[in-house]
PDB file of N, CA and C in Angstrom:
ATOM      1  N   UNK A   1    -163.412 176.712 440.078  1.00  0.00           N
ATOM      2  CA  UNK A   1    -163.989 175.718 439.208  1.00  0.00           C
ATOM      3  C   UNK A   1    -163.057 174.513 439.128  1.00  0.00           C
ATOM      4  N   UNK A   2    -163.827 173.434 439.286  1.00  0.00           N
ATOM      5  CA  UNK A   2    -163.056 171.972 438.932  1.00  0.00           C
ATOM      6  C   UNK A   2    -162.320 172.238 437.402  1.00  0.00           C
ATOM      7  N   UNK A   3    -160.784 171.266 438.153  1.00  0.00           N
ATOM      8  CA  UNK A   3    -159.968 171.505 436.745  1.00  0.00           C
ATOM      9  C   UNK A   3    -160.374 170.712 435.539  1.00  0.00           C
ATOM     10  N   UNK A   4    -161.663 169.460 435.864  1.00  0.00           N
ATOM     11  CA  UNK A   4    -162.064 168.528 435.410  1.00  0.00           C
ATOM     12  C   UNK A   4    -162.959 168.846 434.038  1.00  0.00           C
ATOM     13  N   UNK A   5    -163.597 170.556 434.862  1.00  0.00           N
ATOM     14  CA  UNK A   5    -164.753 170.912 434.095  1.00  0.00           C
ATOM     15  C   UNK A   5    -163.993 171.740 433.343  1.00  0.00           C
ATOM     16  N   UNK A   6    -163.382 172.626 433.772  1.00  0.00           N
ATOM     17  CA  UNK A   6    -162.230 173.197 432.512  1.00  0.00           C
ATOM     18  C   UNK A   6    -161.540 172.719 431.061  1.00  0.00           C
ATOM     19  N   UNK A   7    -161.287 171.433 432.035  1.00  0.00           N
ATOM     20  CA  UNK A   7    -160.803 170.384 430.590  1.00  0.00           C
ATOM     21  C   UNK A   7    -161.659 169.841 430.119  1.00  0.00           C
ATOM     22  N   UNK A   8    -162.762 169.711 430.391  1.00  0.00           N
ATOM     23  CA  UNK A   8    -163.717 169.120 429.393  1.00  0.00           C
ATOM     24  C   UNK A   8    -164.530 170.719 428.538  1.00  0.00           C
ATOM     25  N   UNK A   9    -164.596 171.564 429.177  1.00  0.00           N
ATOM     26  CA  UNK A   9    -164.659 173.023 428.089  1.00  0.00           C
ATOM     27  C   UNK A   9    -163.536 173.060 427.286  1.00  0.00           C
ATOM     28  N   UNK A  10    -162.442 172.855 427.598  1.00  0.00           N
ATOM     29  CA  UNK A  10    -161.203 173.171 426.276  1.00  0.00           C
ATOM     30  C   UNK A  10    -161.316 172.428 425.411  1.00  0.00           C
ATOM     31  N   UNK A  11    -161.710 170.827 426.040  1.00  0.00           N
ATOM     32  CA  UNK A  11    -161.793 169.946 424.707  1.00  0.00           C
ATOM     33  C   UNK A  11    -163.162 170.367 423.480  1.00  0.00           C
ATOM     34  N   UNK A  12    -164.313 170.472 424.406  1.00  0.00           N
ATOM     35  CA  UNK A  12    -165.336 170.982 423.239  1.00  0.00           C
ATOM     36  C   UNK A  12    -165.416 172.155 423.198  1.00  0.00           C
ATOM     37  N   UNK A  13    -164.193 172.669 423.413  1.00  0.00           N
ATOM     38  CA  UNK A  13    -164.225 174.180 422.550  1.00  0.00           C
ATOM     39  C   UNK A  13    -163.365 173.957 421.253  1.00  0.00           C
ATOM     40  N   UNK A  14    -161.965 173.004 421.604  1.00  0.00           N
ATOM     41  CA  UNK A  14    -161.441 172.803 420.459  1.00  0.00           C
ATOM     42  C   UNK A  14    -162.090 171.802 419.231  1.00  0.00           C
ATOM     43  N   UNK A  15    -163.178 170.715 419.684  1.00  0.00           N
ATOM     44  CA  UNK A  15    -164.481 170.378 419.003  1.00  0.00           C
ATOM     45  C   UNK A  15    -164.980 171.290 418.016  1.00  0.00           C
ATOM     46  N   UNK A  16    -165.441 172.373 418.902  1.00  0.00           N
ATOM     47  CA  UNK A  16    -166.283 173.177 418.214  1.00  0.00           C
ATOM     48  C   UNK A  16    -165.399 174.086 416.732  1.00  0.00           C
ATOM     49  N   UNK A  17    -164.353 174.595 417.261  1.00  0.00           N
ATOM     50  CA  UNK A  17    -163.367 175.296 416.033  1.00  0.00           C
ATOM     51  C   UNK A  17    -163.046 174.105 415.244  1.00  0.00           C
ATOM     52  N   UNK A  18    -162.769 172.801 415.516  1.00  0.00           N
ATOM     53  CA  UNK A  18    -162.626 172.131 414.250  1.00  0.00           C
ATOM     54  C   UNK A  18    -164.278 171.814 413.518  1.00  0.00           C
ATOM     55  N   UNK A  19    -164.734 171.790 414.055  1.00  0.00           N
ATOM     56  CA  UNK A  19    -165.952 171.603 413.463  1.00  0.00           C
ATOM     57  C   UNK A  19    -166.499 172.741 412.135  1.00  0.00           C
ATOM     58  N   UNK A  20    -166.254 173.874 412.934  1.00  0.00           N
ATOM     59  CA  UNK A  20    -166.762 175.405 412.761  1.00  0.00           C
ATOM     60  C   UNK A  20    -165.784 175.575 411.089  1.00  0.00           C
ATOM     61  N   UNK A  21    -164.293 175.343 411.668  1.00  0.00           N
ATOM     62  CA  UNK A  21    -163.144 174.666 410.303  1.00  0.00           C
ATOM     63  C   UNK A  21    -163.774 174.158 409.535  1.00  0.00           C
ATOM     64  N   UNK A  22    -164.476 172.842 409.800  1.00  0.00           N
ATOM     65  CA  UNK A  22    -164.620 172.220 408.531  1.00  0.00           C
ATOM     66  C   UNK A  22    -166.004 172.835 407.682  1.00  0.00           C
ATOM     67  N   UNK A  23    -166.819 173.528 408.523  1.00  0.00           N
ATOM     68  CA  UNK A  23    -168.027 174.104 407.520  1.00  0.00           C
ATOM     69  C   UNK A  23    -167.049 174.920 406.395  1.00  0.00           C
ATOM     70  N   UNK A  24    -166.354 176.370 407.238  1.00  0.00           N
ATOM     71  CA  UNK A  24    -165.747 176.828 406.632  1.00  0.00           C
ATOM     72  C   UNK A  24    -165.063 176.426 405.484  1.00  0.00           C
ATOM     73  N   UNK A  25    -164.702 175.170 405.456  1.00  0.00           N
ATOM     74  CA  UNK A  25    -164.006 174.930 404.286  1.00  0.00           C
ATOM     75  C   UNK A  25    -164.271 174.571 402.748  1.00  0.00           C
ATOM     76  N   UNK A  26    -165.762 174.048 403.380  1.00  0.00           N
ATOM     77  CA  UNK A  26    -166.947 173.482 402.494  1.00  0.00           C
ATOM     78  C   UNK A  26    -167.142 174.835 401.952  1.00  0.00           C
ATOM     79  N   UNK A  27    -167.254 175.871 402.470  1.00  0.00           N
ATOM     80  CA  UNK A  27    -167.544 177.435 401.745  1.00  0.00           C
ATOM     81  C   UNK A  27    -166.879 177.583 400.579  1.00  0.00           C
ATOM     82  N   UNK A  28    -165.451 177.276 401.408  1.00  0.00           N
ATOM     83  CA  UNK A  28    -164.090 178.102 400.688  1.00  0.00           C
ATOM     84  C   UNK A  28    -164.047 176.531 399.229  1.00  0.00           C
ATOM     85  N   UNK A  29    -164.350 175.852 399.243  1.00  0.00           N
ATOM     86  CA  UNK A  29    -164.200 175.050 398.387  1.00  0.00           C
ATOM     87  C   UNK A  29    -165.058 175.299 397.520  1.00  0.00           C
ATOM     88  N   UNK A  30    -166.427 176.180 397.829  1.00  0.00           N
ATOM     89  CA  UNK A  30    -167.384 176.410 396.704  1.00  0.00           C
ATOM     90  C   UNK A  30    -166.905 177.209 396.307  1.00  0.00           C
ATOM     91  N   UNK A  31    -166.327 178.333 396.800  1.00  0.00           N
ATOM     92  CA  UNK A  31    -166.010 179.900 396.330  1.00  0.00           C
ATOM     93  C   UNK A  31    -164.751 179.355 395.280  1.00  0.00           C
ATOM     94  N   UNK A  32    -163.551 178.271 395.624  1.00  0.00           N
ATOM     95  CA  UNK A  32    -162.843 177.917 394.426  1.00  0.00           C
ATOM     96  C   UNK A  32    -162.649 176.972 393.827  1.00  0.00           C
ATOM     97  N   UNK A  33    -164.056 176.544 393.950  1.00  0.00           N
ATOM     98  CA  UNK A  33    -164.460 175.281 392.868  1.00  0.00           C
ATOM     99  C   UNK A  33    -162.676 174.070 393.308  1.00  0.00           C
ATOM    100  N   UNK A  34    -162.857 173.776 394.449  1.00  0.00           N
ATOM    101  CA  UNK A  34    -161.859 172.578 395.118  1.00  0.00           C
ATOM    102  C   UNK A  34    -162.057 171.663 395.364  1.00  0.00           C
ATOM    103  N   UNK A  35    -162.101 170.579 394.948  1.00  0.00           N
ATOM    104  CA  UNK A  35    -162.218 168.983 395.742  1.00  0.00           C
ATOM    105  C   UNK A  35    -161.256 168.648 396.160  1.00  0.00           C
ATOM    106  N   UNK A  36    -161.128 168.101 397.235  1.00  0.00           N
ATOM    107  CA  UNK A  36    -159.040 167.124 397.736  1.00  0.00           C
ATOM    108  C   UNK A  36    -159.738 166.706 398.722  1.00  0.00           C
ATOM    109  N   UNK A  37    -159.094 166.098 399.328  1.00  0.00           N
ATOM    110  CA  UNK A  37    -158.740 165.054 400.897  1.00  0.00           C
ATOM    111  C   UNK A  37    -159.097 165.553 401.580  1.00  0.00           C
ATOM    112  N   UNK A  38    -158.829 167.253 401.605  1.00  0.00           N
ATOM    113  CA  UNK A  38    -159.149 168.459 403.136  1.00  0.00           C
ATOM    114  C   UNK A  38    -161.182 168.597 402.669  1.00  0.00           C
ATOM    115  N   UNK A  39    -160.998 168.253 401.728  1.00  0.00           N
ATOM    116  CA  UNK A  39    -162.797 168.614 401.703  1.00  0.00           C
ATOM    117  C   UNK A  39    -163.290 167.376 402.034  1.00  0.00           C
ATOM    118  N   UNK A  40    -162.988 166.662 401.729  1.00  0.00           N
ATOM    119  CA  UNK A  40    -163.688 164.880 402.089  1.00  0.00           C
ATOM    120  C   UNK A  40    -163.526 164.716 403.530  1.00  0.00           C
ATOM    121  N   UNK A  41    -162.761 164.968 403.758  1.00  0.00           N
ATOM    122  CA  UNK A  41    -162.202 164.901 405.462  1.00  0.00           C
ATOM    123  C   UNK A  41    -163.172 165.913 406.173  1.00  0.00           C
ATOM    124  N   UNK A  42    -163.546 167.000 405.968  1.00  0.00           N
ATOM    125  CA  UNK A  42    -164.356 167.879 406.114  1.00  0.00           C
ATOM    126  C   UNK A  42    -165.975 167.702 406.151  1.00  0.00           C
ATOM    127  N   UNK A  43    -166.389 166.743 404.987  1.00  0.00           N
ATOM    128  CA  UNK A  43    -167.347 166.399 404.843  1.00  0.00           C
ATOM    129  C   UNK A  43    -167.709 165.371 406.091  1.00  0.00           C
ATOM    130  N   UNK A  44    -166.743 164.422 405.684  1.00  0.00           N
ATOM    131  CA  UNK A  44    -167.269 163.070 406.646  1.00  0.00           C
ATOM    132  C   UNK A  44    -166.788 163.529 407.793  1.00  0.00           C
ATOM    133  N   UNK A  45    -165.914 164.176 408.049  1.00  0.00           N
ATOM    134  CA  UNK A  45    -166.147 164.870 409.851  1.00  0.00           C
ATOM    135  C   UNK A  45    -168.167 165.139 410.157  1.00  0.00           C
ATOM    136  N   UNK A  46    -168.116 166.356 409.825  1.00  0.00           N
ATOM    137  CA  UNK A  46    -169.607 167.128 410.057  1.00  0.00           C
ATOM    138  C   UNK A  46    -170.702 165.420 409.670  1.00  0.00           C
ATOM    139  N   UNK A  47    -170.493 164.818 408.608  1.00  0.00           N
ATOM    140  CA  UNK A  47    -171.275 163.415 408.991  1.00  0.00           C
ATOM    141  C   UNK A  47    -170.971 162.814 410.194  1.00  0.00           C
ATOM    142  N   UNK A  48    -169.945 162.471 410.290  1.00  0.00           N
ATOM    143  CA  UNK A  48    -169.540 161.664 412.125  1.00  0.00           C
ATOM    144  C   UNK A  48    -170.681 162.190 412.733  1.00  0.00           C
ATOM    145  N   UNK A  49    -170.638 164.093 413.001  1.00  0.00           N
ATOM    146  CA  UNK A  49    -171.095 164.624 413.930  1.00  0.00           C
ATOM    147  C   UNK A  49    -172.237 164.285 414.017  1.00  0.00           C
ATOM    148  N   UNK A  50    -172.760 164.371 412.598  1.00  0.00           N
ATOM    149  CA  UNK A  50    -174.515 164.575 412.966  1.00  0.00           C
ATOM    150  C   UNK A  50    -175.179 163.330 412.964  1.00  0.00           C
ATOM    151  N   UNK A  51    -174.750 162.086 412.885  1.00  0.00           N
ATOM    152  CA  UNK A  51    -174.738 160.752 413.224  1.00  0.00           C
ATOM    153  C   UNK A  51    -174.865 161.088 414.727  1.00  0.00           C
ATOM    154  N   UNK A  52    -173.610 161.094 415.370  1.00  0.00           N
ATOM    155  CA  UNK A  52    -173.372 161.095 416.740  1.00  0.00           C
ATOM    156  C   UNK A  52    -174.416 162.419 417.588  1.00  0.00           C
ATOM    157  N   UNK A  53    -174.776 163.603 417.007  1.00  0.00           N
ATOM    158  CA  UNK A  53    -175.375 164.162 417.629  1.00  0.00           C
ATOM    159  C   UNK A  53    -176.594 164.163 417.722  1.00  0.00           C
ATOM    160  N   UNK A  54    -177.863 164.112 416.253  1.00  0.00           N
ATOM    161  CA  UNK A  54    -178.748 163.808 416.276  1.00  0.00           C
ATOM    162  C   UNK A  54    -179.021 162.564 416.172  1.00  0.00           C
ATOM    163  N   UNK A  55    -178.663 161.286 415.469  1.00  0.00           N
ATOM    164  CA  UNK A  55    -179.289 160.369 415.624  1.00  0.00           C
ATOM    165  C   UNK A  55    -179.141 159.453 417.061  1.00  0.00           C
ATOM    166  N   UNK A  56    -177.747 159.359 416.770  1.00  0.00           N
ATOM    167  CA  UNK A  56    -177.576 158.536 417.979  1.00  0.00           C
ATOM    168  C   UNK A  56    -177.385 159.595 419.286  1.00  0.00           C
ATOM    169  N   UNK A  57    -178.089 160.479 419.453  1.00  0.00           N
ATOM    170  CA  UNK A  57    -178.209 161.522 421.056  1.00  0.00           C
ATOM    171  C   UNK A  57    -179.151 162.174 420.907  1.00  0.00           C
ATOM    172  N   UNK A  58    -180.211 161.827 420.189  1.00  0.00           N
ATOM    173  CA  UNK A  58    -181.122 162.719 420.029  1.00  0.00           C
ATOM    174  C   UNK A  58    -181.242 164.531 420.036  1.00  0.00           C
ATOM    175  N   UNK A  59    -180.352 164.519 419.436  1.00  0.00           N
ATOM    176  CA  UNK A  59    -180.074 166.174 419.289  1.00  0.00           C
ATOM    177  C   UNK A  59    -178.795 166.617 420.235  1.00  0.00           C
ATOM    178  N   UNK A  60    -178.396 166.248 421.029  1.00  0.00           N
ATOM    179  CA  UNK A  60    -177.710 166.998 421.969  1.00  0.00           C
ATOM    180  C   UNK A  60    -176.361 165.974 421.636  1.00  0.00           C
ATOM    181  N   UNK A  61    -175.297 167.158 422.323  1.00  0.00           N
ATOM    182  CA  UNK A  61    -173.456 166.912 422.052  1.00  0.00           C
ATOM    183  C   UNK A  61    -173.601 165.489 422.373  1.00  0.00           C
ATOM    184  N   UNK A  62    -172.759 164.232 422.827  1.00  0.00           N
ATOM    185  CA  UNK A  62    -172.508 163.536 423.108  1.00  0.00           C
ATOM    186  C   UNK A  62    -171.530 163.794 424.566  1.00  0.00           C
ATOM    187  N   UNK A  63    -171.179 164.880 424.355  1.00  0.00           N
ATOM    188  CA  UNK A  63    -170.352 165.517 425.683  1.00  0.00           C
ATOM    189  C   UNK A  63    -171.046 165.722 426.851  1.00  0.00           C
ATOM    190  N   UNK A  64    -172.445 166.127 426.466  1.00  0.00           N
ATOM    191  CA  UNK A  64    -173.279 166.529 427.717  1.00  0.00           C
ATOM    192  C   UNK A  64    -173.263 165.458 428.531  1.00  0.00           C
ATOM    193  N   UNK A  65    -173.029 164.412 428.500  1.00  0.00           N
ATOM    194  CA  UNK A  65    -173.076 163.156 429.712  1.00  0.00           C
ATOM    195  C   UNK A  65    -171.850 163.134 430.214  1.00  0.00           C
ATOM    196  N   UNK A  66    -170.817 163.512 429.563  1.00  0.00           N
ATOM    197  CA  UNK A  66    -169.813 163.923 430.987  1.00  0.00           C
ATOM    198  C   UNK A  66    -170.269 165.071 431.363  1.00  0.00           C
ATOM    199  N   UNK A  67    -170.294 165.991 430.471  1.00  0.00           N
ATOM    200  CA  UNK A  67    -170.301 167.172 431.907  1.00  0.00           C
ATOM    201  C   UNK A  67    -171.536 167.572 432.893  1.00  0.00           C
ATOM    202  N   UNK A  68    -172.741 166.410 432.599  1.00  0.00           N
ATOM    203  CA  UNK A  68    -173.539 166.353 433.376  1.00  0.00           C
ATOM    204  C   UNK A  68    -172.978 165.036 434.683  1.00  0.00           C
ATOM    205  N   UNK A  69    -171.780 164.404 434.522  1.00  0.00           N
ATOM    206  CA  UNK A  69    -171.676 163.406 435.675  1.00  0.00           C
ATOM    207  C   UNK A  69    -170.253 164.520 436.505  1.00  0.00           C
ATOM    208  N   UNK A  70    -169.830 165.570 435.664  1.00  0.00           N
ATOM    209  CA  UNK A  70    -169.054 166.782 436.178  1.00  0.00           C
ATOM    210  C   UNK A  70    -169.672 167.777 436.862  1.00  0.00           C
ATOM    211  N   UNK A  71    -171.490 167.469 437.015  1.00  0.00           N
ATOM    212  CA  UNK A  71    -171.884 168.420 437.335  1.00  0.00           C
ATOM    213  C   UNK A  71    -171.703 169.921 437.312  1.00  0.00           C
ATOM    214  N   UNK A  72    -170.921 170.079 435.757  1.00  0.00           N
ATOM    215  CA  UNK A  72    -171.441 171.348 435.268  1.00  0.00           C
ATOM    216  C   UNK A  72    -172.473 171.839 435.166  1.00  0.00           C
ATOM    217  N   UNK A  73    -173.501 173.031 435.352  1.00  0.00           N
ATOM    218  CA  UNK A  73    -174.086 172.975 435.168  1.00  0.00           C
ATOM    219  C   UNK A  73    -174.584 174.108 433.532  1.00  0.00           C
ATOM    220  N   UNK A  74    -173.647 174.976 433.035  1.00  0.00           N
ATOM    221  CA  UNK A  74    -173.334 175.751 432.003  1.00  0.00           C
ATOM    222  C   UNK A  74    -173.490 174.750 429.984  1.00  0.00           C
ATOM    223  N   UNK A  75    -174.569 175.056 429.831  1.00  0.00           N
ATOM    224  CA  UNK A  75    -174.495 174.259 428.844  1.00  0.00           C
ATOM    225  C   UNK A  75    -173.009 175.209 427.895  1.00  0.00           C
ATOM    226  N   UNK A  76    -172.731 173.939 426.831  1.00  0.00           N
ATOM    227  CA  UNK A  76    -171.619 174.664 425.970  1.00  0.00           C
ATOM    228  C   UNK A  76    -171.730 176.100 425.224  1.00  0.00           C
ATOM    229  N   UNK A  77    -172.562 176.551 424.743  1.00  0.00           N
ATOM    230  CA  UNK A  77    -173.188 177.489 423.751  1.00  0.00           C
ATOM    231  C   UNK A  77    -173.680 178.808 424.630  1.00  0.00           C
ATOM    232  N   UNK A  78    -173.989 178.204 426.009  1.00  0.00           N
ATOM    233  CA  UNK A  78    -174.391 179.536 426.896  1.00  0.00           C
ATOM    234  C   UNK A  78    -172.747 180.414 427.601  1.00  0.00           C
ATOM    235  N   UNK A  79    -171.857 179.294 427.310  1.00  0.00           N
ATOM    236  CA  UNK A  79    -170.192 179.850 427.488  1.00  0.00           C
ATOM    237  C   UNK A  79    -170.132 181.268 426.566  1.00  0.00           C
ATOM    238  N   UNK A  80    -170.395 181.254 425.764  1.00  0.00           N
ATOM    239  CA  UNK A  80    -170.316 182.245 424.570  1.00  0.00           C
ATOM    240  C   UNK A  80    -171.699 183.358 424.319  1.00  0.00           C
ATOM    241  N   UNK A  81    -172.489 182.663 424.856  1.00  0.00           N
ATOM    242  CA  UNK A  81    -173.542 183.362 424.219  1.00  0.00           C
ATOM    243  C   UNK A  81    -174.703 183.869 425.099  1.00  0.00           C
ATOM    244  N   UNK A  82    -175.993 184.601 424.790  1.00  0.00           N
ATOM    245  CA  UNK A  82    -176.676 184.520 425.810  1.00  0.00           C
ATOM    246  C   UNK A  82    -177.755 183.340 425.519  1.00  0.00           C
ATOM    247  N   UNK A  83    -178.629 183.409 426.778  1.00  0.00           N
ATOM    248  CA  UNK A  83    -179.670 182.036 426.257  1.00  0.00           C
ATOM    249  C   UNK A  83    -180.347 181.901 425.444  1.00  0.00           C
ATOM    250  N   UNK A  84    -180.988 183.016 424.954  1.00  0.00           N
ATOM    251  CA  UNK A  84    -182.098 182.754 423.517  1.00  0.00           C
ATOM    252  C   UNK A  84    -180.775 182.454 422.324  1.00  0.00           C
ATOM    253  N   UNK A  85    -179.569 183.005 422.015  1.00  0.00           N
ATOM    254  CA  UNK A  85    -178.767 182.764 421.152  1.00  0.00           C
ATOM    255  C   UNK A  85    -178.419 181.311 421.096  1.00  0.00           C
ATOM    256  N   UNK A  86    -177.674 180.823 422.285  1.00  0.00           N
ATOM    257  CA  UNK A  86    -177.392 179.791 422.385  1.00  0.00           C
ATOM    258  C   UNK A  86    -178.679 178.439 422.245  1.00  0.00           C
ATOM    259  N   UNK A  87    -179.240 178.634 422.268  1.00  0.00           N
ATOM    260  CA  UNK A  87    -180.645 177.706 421.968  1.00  0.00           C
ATOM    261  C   UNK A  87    -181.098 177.634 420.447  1.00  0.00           C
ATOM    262  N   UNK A  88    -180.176 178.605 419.601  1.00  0.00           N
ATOM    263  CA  UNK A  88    -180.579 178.546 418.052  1.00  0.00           C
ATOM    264  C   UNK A  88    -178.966 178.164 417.677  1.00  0.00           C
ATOM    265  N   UNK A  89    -178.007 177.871 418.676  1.00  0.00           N
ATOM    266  CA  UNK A  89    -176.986 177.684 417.734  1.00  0.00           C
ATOM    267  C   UNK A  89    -176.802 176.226 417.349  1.00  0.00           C
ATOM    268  N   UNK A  90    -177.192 175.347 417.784  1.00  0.00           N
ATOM    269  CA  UNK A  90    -176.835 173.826 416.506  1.00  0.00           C
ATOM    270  C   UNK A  90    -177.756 173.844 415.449  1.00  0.00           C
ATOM    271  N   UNK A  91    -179.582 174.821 415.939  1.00  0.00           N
ATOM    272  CA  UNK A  91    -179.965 174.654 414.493  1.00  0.00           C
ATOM    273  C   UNK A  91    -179.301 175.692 413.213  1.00  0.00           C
ATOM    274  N   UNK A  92    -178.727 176.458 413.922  1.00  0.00           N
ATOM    275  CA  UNK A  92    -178.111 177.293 412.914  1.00  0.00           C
ATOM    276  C   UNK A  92    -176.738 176.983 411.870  1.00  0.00           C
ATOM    277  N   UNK A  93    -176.133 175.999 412.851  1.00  0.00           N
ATOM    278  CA  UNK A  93    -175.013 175.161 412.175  1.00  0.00           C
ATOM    279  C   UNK A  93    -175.658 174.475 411.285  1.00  0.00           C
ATOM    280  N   UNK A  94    -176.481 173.780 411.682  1.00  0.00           N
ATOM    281  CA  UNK A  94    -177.194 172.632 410.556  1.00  0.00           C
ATOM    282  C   UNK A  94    -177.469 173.343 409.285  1.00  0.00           C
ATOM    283  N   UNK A  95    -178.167 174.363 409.999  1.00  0.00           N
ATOM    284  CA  UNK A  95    -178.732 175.058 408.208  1.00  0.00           C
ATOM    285  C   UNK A  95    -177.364 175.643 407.408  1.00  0.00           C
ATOM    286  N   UNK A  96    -176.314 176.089 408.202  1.00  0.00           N
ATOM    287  CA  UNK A  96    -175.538 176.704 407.405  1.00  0.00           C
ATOM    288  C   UNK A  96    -174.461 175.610 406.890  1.00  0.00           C
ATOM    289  N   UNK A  97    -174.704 174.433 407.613  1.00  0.00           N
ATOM    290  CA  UNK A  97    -173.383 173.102 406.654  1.00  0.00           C
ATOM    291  C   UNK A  97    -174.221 172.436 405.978  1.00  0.00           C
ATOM    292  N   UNK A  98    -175.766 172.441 405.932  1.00  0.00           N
ATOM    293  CA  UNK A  98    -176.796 171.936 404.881  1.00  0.00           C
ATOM    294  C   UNK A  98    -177.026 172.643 403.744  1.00  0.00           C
ATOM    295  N   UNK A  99    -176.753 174.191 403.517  1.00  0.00           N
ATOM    296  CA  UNK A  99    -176.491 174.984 402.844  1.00  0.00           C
ATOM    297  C   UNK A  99    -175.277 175.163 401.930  1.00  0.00           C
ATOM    298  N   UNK A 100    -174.336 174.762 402.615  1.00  0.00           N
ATOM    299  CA  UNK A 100    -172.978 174.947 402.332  1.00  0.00           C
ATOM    300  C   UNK A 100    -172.604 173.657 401.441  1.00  0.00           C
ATOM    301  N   UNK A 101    -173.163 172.611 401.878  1.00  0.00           N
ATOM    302  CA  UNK A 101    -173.107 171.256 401.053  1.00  0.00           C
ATOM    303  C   UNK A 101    -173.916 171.285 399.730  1.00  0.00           C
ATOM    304  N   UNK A 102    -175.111 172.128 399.668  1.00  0.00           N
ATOM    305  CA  UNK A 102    -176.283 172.236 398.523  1.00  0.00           C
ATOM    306  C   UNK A 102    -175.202 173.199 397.383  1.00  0.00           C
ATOM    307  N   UNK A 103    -174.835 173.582 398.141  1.00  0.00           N
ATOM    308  CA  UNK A 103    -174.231 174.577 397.183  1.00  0.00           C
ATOM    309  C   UNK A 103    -172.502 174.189 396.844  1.00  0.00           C
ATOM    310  N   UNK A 104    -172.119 173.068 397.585  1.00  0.00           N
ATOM    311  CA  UNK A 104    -171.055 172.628 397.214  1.00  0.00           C
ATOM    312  C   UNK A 104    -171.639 171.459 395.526  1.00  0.00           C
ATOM    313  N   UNK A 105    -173.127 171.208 395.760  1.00  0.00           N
ATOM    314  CA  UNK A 105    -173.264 169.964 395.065  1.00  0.00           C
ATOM    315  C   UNK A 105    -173.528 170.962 393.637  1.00  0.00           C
ATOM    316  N   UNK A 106    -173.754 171.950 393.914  1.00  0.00           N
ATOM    317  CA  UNK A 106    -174.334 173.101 392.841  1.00  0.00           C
ATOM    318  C   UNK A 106    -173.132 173.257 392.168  1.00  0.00           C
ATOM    319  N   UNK A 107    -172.347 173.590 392.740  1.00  0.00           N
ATOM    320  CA  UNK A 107    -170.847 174.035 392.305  1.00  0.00           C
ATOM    321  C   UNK A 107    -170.335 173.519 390.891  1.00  0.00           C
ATOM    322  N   UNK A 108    -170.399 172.054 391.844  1.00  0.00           N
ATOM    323  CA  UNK A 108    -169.602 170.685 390.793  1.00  0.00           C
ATOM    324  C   UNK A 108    -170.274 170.177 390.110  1.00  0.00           C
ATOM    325  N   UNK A 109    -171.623 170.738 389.914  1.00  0.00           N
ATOM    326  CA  UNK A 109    -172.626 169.982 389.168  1.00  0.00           C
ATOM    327  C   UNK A 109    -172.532 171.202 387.892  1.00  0.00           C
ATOM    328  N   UNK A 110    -172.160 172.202 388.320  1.00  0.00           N
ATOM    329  CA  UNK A 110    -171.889 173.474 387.015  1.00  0.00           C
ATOM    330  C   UNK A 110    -170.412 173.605 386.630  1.00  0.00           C
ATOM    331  N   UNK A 111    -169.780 172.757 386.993  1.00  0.00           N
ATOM    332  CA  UNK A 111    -168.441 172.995 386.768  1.00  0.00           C
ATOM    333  C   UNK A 111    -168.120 171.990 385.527  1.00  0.00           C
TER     334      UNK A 111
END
């Protein structure tokens, strides 16, 4: 395998764990009622994303246009997963950092 396509999997793999981080944190901030910098930073990360992924890419990474001019042909999510899985995993992120935010707003709204 091109070392090209390798490095562009490490980078949106390390994408993906910070990403995956920042839902997580939105959790852990409901579970102890936390606001700071690491949650705001957290927040407006996952906004960047979904700016950049759904609006402006119509649903898909912003990555896929390199690694479609890398002629990879392995989407990111099928690395990990099988195909029916990987085909529910950004809507599954969505629901679970759209969730995670409802219930962050729940939190501080009872606190």
């Amino acid at each position: 395998m091109e070392k090209k396509v390798l490095l562009l999997r490490a980078v949106h793999t390390l994408f993906a764990i910070y990403f995956i981080s920042c839902i997580f944190y939105i959790y852990y901030a409901v579970i102890v009622a936390r606001f700071n910098l690491v949650l705001i930073i957290a927040i407006v990360s996952l906004i960047i994303e979904g700016v950049l992924v759904f609006i402006l890419n119509g649903g898909d990474c912003p990555l896929i246009h390199i690694q479609k001019k890398l002629d990879d042909p392995i989407p990111f999510f099928n690395l990990f997963l099988p195909d029916h899985l990987a085909k529910k995993a950004t809507p599954f992120f969505t629901n679970v950092t759209f969730l995670g935010l409802i219930l962050l707003v729940i939190r501080f709204l009872l606190k």
